[in-house]
C-alpha atoms as a PDB file:
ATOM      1  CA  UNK A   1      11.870   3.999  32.711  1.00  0.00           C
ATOM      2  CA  UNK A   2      11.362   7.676  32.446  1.00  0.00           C
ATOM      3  CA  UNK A   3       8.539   8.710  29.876  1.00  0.00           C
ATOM      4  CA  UNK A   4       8.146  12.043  28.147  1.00  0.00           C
ATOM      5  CA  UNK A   5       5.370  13.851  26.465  1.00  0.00           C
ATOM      6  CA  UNK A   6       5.689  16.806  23.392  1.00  0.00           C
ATOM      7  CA  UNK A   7       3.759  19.203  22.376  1.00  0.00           C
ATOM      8  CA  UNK A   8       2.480  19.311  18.750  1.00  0.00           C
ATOM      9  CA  UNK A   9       0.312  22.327  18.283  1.00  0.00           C
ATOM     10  CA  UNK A  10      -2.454  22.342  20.919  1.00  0.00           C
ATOM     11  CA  UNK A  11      -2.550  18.552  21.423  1.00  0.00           C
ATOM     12  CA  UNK A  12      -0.057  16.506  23.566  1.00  0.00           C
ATOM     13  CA  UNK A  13       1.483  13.572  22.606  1.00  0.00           C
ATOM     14  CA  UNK A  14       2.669  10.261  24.546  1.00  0.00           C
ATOM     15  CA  UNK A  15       3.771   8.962  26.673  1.00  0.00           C
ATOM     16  CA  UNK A  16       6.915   7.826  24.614  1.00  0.00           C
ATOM     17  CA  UNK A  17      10.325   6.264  25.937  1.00  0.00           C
ATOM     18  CA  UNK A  18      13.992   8.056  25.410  1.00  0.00           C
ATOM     19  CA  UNK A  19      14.330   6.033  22.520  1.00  0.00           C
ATOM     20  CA  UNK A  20      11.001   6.881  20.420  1.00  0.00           C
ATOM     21  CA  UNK A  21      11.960  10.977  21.474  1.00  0.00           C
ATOM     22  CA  UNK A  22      15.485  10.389  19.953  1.00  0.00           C
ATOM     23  CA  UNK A  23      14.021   8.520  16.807  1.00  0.00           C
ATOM     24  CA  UNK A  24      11.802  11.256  15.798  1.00  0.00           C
ATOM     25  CA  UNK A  25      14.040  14.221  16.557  1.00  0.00           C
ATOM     26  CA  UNK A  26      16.162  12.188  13.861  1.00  0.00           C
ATOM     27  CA  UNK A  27      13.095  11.412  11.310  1.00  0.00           C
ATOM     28  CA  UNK A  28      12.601  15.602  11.754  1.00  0.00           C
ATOM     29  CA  UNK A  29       9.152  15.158  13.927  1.00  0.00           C
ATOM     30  CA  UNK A  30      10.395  17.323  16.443  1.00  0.00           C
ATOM     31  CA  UNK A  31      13.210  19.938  17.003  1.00  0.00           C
ATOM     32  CA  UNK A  32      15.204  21.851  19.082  1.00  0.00           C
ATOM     33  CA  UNK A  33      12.683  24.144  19.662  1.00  0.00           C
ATOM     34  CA  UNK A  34       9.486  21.496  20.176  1.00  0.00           C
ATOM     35  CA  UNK A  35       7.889  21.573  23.932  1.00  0.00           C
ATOM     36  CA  UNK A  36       8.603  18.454  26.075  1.00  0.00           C
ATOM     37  CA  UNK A  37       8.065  17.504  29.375  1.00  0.00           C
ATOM     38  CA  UNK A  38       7.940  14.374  31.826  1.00  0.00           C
ATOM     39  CA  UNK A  39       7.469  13.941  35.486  1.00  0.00           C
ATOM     40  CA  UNK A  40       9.151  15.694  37.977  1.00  0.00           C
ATOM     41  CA  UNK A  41       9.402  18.749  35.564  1.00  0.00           C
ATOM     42  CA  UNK A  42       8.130  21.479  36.885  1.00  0.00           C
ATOM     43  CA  UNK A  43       6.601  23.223  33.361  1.00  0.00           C
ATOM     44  CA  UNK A  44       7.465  22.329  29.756  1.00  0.00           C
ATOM     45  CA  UNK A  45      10.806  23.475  27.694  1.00  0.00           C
ATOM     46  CA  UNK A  46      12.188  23.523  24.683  1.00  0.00           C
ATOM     47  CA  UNK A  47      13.766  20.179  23.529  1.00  0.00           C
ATOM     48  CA  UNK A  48      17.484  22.133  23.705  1.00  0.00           C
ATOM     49  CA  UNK A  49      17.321  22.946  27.630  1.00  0.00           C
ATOM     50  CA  UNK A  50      17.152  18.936  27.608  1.00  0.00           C
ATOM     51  CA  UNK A  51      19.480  17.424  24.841  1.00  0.00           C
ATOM     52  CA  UNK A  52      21.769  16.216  27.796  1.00  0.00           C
ATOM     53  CA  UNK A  53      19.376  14.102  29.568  1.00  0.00           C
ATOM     54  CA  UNK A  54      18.052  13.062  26.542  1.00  0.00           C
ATOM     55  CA  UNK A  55      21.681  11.810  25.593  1.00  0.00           C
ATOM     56  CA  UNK A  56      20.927  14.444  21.891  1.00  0.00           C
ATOM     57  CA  UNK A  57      24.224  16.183  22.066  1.00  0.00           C
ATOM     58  CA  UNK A  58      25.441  14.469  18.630  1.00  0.00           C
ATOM     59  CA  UNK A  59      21.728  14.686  17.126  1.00  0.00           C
ATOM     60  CA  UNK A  60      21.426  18.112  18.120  1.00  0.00           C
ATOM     61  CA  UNK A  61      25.207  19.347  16.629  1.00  0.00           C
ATOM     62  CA  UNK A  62      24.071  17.382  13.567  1.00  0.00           C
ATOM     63  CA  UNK A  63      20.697  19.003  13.179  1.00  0.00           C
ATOM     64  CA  UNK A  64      22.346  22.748  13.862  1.00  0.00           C
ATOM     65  CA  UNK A  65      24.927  22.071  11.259  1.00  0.00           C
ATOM     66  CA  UNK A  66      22.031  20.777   8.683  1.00  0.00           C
ATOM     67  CA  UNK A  67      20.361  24.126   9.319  1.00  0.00           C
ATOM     68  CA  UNK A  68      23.652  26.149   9.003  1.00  0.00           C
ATOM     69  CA  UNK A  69      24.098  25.084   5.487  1.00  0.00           C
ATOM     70  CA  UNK A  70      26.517  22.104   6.658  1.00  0.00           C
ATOM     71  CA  UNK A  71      26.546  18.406   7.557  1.00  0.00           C
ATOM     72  CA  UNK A  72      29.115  16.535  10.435  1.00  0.00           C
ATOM     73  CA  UNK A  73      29.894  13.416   8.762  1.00  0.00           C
ATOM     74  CA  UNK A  74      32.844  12.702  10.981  1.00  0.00           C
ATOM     75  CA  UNK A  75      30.754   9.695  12.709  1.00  0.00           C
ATOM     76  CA  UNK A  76      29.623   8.288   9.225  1.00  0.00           C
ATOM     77  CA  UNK A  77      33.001   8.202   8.367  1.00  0.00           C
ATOM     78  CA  UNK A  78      34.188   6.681  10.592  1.00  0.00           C
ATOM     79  CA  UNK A  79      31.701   3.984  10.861  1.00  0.00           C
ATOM     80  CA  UNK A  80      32.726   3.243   7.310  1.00  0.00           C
ATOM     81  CA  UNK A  81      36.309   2.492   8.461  1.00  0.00           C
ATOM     82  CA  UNK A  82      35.422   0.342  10.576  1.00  0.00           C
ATOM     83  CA  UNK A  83      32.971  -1.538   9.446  1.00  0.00           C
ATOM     84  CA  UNK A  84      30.009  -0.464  11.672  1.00  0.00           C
ATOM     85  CA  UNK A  85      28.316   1.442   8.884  1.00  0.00           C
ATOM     86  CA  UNK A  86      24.975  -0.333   8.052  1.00  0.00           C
ATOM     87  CA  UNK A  87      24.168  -1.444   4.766  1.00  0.00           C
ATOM     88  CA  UNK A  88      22.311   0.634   2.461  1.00  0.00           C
ATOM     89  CA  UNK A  89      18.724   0.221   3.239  1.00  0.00           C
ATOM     90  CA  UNK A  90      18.704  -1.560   6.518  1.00  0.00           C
ATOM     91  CA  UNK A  91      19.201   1.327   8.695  1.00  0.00           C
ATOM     92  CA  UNK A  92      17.217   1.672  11.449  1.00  0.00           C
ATOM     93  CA  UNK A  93      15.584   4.998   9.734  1.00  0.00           C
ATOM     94  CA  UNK A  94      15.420   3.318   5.943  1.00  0.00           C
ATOM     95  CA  UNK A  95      12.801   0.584   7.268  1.00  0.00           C
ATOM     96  CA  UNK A  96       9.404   0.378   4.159  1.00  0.00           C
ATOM     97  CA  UNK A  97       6.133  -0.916   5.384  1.00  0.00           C
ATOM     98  CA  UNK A  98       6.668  -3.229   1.825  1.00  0.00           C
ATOM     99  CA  UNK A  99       9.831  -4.751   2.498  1.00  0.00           C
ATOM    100  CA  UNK A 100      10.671  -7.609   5.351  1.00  0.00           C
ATOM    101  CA  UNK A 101      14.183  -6.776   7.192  1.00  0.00           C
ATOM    102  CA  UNK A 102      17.488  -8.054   5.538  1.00  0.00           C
ATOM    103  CA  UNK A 103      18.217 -10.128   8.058  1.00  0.00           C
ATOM    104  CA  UNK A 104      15.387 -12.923   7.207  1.00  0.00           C
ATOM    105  CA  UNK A 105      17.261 -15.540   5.791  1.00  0.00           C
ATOM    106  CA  UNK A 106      16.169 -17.025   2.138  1.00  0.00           C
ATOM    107  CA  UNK A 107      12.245 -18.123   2.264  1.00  0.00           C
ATOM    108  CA  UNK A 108      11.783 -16.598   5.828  1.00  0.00           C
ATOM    109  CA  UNK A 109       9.036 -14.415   6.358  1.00  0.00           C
ATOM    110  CA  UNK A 110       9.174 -11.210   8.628  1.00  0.00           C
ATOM    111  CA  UNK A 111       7.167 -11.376  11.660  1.00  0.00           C
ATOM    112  CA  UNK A 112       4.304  -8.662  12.337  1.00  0.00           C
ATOM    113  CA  UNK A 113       4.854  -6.444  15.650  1.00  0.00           C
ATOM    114  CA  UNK A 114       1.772  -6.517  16.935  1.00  0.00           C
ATOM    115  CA  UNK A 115       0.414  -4.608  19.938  1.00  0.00           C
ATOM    116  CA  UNK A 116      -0.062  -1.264  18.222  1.00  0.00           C
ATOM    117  CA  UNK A 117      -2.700   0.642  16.466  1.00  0.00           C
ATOM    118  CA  UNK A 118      -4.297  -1.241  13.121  1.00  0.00           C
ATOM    119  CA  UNK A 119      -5.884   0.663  10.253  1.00  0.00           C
ATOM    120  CA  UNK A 120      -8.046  -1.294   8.209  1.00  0.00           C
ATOM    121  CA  UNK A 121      -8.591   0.179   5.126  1.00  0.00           C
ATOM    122  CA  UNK A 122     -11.833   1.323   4.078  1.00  0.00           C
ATOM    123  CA  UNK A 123     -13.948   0.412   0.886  1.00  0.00           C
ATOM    124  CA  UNK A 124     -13.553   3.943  -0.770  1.00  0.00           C
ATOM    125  CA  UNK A 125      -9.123   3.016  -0.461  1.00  0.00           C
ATOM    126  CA  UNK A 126      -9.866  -0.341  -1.830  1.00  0.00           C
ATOM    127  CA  UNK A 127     -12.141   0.870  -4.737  1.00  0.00           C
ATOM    128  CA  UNK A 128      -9.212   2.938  -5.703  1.00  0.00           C
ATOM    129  CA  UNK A 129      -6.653   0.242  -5.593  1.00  0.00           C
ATOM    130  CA  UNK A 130      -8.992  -2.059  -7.951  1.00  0.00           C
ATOM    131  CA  UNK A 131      -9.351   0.710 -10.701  1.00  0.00           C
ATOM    132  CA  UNK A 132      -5.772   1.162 -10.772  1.00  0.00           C
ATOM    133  CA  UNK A 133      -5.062  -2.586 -11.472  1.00  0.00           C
ATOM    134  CA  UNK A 134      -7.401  -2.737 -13.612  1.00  0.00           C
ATOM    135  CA  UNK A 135      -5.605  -0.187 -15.590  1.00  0.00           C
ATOM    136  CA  UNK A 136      -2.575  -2.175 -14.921  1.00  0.00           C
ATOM    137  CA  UNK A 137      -3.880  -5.800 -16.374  1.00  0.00           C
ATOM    138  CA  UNK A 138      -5.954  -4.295 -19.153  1.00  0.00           C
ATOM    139  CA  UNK A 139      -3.208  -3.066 -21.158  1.00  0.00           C
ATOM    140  CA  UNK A 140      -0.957  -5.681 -21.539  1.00  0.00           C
ATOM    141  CA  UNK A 141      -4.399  -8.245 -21.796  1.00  0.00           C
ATOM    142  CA  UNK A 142      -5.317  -5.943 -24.828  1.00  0.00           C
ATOM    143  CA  UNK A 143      -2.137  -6.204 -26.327  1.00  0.00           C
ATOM    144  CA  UNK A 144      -1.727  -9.914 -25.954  1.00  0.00           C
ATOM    145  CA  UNK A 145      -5.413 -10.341 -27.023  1.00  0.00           C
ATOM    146  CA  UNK A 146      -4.501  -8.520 -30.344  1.00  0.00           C
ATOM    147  CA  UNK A 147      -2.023 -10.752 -30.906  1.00  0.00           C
ATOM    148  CA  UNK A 148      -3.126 -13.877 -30.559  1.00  0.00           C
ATOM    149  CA  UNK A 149      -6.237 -13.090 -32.491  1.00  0.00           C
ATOM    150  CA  UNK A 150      -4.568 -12.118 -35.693  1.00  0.00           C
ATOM    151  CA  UNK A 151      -2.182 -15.126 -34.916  1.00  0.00           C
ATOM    152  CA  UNK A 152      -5.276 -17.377 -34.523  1.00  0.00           C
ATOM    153  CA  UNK A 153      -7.087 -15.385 -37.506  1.00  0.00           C
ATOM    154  CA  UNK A 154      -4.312 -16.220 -39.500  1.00  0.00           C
ATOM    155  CA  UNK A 155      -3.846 -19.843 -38.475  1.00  0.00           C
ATOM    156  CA  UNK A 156      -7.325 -20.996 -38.832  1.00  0.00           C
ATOM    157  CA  UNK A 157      -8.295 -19.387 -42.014  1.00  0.00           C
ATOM    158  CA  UNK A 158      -5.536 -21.523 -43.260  1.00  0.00           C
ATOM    159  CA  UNK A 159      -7.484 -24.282 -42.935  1.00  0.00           C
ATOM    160  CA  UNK A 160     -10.833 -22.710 -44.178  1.00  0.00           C
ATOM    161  CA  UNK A 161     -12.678 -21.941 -41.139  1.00  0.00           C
ATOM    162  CA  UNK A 162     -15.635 -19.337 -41.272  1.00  0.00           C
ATOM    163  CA  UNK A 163     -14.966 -15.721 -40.115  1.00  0.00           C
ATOM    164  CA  UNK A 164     -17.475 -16.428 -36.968  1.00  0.00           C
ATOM    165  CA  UNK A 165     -15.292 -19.722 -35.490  1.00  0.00           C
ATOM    166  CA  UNK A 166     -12.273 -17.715 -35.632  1.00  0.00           C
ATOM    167  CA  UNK A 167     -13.846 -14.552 -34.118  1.00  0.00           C
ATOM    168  CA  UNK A 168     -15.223 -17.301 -31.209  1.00  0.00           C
ATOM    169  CA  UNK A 169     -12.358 -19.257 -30.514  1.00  0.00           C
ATOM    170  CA  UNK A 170     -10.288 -15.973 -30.686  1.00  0.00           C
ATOM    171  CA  UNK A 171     -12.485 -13.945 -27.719  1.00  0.00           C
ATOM    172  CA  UNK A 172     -12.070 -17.418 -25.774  1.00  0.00           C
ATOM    173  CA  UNK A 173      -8.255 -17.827 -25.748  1.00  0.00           C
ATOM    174  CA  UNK A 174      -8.515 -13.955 -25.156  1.00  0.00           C
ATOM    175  CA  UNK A 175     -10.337 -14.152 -22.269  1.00  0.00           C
ATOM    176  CA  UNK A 176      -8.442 -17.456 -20.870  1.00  0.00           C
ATOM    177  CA  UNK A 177      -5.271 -15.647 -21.496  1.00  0.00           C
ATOM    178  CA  UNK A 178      -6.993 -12.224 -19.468  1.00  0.00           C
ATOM    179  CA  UNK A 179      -7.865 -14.686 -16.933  1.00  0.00           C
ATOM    180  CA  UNK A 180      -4.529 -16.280 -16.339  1.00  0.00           C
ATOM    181  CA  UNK A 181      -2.730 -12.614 -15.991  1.00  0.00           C
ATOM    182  CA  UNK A 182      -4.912 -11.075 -13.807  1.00  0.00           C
ATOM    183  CA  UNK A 183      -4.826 -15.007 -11.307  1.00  0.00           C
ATOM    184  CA  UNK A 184      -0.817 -14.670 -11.970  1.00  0.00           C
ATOM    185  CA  UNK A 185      -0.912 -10.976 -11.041  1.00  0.00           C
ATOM    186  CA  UNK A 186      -2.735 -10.504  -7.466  1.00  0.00           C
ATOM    187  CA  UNK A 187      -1.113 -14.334  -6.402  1.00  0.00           C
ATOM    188  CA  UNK A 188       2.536 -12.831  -6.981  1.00  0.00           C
ATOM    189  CA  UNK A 189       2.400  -9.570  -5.639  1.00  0.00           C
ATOM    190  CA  UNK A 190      -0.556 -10.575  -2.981  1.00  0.00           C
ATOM    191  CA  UNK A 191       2.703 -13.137  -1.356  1.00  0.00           C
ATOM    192  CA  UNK A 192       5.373 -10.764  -2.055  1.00  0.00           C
ATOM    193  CA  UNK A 193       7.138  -9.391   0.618  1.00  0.00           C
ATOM    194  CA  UNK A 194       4.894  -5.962   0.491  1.00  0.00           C
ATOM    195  CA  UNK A 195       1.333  -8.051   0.136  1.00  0.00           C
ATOM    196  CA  UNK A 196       0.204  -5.214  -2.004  1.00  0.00           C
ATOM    197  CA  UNK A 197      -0.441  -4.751  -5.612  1.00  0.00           C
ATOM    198  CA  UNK A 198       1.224  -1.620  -7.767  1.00  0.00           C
ATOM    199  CA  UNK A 199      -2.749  -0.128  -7.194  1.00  0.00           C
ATOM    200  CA  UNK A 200      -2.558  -1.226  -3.244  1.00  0.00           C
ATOM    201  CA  UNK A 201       0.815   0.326  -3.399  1.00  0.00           C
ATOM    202  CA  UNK A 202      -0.315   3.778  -4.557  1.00  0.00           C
ATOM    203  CA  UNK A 203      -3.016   4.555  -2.246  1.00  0.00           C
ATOM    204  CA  UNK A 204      -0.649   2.858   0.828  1.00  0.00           C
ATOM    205  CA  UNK A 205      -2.719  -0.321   1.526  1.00  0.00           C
ATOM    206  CA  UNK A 206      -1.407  -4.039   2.194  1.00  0.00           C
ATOM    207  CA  UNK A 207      -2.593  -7.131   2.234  1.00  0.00           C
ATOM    208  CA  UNK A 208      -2.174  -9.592   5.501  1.00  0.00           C
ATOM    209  CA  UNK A 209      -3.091 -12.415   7.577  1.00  0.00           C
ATOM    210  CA  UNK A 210      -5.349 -11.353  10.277  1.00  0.00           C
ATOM    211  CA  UNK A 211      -3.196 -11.896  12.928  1.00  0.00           C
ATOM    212  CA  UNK A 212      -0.348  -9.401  10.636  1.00  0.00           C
ATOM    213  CA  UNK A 213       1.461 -12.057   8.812  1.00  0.00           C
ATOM    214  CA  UNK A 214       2.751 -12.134   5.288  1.00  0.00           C
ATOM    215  CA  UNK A 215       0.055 -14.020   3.046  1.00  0.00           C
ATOM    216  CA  UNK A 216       1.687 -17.445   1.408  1.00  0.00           C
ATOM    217  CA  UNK A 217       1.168 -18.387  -2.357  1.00  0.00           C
ATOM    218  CA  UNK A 218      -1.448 -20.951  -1.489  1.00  0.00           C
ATOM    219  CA  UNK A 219      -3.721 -18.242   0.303  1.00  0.00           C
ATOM    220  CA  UNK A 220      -3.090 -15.404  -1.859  1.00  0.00           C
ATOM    221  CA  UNK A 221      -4.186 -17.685  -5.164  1.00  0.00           C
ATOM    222  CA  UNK A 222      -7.385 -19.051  -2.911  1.00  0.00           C
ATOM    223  CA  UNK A 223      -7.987 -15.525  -2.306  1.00  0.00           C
ATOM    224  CA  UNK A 224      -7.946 -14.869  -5.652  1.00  0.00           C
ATOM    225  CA  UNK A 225     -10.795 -17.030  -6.080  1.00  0.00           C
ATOM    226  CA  UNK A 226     -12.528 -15.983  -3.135  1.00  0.00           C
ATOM    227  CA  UNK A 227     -12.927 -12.945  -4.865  1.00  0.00           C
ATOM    228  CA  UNK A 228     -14.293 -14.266  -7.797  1.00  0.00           C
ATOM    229  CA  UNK A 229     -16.940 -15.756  -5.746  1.00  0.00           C
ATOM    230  CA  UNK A 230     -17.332 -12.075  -4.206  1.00  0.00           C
ATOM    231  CA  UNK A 231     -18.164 -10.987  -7.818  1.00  0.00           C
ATOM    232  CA  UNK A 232     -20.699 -13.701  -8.260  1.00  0.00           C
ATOM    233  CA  UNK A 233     -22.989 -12.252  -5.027  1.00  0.00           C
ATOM    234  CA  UNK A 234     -23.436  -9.056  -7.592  1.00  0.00           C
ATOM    235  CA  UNK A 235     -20.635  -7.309  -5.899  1.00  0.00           C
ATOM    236  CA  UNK A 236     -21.961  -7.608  -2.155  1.00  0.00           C
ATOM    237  CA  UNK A 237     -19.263  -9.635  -1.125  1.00  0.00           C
ATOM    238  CA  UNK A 238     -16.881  -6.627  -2.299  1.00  0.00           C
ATOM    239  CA  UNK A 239     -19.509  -4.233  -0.509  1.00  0.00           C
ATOM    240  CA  UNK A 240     -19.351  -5.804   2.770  1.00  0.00           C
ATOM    241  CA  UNK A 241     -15.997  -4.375   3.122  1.00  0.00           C
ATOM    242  CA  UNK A 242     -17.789  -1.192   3.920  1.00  0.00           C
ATOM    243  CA  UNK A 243     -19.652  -2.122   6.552  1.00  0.00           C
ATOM    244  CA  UNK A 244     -18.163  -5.514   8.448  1.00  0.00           C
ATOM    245  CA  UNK A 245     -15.701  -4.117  11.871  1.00  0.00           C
ATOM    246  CA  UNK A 246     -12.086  -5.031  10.422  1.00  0.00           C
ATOM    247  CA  UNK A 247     -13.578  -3.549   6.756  1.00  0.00           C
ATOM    248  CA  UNK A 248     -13.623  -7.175   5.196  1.00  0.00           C
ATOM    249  CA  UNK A 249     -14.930  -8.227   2.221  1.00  0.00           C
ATOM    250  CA  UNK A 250     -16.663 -11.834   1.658  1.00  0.00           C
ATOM    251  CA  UNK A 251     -13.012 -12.876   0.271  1.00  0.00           C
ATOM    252  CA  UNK A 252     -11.434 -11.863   3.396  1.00  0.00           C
ATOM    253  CA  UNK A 253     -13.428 -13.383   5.719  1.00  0.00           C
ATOM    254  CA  UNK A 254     -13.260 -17.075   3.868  1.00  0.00           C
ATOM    255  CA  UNK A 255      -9.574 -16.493   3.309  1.00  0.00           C
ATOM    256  CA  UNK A 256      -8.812 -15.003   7.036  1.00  0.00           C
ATOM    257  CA  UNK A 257      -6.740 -11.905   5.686  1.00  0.00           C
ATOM    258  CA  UNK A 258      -6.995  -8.152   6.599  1.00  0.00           C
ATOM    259  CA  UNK A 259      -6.580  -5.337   4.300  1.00  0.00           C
ATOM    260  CA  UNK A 260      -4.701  -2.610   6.156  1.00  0.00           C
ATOM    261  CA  UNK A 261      -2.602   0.625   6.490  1.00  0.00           C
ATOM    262  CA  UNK A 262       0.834  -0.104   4.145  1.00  0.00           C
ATOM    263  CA  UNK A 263       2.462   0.679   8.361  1.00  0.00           C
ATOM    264  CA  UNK A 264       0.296  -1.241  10.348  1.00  0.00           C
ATOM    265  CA  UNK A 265       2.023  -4.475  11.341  1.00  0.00           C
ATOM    266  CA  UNK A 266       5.009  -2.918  11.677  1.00  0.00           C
ATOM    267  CA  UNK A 267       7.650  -0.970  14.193  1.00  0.00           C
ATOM    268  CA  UNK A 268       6.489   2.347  13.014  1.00  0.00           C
ATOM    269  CA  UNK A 269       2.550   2.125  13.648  1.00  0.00           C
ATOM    270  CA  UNK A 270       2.246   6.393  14.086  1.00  0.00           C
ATOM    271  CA  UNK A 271       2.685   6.503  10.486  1.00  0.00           C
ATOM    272  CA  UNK A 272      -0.533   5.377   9.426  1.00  0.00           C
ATOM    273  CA  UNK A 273      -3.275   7.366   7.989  1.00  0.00           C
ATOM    274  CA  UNK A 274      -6.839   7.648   8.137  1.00  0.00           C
ATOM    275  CA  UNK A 275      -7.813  10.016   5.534  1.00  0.00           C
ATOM    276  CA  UNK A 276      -8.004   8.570   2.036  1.00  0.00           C
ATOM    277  CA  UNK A 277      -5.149  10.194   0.768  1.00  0.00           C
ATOM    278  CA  UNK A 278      -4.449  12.277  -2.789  1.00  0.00           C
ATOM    279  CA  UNK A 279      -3.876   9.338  -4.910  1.00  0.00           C
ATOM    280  CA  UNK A 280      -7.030   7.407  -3.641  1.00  0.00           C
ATOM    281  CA  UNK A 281      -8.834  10.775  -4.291  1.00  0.00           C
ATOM    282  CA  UNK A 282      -7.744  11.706  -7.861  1.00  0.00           C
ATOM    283  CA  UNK A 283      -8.319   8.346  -8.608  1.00  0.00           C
ATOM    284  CA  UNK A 284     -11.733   8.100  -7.490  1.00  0.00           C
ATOM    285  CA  UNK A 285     -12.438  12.024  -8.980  1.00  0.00           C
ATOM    286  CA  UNK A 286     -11.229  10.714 -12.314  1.00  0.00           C
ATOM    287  CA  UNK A 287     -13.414   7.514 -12.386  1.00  0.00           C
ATOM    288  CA  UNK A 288     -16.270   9.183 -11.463  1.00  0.00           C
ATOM    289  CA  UNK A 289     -16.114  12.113 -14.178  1.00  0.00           C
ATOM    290  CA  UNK A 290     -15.033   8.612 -16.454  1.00  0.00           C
ATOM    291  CA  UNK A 291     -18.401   6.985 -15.911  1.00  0.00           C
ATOM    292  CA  UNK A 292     -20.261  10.665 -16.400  1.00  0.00           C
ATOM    293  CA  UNK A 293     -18.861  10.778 -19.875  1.00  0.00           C
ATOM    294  CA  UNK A 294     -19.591   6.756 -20.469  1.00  0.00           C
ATOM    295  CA  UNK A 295     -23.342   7.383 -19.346  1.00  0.00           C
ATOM    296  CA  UNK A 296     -23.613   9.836 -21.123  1.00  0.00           C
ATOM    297  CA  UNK A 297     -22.750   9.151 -24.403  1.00  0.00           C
ATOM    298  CA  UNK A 298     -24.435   5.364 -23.747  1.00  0.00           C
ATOM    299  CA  UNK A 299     -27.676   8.179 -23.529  1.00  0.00           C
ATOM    300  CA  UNK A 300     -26.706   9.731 -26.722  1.00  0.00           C
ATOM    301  CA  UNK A 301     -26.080   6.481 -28.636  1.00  0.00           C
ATOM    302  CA  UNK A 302     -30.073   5.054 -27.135  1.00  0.00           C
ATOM    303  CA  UNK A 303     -31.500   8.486 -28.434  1.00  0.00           C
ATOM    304  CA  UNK A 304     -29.836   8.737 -31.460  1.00  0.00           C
ATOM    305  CA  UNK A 305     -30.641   4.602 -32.449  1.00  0.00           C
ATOM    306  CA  UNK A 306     -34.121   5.731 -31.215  1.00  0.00           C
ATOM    307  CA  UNK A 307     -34.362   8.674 -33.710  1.00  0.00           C
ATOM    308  CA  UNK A 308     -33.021   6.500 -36.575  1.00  0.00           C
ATOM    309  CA  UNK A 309     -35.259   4.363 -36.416  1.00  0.00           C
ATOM    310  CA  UNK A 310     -38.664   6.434 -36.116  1.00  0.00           C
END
């Protein structure tokens, strides 16, 4: 099988099959004008001296007429006709690093591709992820908290009880309540079909098996607890994410699962990233500059109890 190499600034990339050049001439990674060469060439051209051999002749009319204004739909068309079109979403080019192929059939799981490049991701990613889910479970938690404690409030003084048993029992069905969200919360979307959480989601991290595969209920609600007990070290079982070679935490290691690039796992491995990314970032910017203003008005509040009561 013949293999070719591109150019992408100053560094060269491959070696990749005919297939993997024609997939990302169509995801726009290269052009008509990008370098290539393989063996037996004597020096590098542009991709158009080889769109024959390269079997690009449709690609290539397609990609002129995109940059003429235009688009040849004459092939999607007829595909439609005759049936061949694919579905919306399971296109060869439509594939998302959260969402198993469409042709798993009802309580199948997709199967990892393994072989290629993993990236884990680090603690800095996962720190990110947490504050953002935090965000997402304290809101409604408030709002339900709110509620049942003027429903509570309202029920037991009723019956006569003291303003402290209500305010007790209240914070304790709170906190149960809190409890049971945030358990139903990282279970569900920890087994889903992505493994991620909306915070995992927007700094592009998943949650897997460590040999790739989809987590089960069972696992994701024992790793739920897992992480409890990571809380109960004084946060060094979340810490040793940091540190350990595959970038897992306490949690991980007892539950066997890998915290990884949203792509790894999957038939597009190129697309992962190292760098933490401008979600993770802002996120972590934003917390930081959060705690600056919480320390320092915890400062103000010492010094001005302090000054009240000399």
């Amino acid at each position: 099988m013949t293999e070719w190499y591109y150019a992408e600034g100053q560094q060269r990339q491959g070696p990749l099959p005919v297939q993997e050049i024609r997939q990302r001439f169509q995801r726009g990674q290269l052009n008509l004008d990008t370098l290539v060469w393989r063996e037996g060439m004597d020096q590098w051209a542009a991709l158009r001296q080889v769109v024959d051999e390269l079997g690009l002749q449709t690609l290539a009319d397609a990609s002129t007429a995109t940059g003429s204004g235009g688009f040849d739909l004459r092939n999607d068309y007829a595909a439609i006709d005759n049936g061949t079109a694919p579905l919306p979403g399971t296109g060869a080019l439509s594939s998302s690093p959260y969402s198993a192929p469409a042709a798993l059939g009802a309580g199948a799981h997709a199967q990892p591709v393994v072989g290629g490049e993993v990236v884990y991701a680090g603690f800095w990613k996962r720190v990110a992820a947490y504050v953002i889910d935090y965000f997402v479970l304290v809101i409604p938690g408030s709002i339900i908290g709110v509620i049942l404690g003027v429903i509570l409030g309202a029920g037991m003084g009723a019956v006569g009880s003291d303003e402290s048993a209500i305010e007790i029992v209240a914070q304790l069905a709170s906190a149960l309540i809190n409890f049971a969200i945030g358990m139903a919360y990282y279970t569900w979307f920890h087994a889903s079909k992505g493994g991620a959480t909306l915070g995992k989601m927007a700094v592009g991290i998943k949650v897997v098996r460590g040999n790739g595969e989809r987590l089960t209920k069972a696992r994701a609600f024992g790793r739920y607890w897992a992480m409890l007990l990571s809380s109960f070290t004084l946060g060094i079982g979340f810490l040793m994410a940091a540190f350990t070679e595959r970038k897992q935490g306490l949690h991980d290691m007892i539950c066997d699962t890998l915290v990884v690039d949203r792509w790894a796992y999957t038939d597009q491995p190129h697309l992962q990233r190292r760098e933490l990314g401008t979600v993770t970032v802002l996120v972590l910017v934003l917390t930081g500059l959060l705690s600056l203003v919480g320390l320092a008005l915890l400062v103000f509040a010492v010094g001005f109890i302090a000054k009240m009561a000399s």
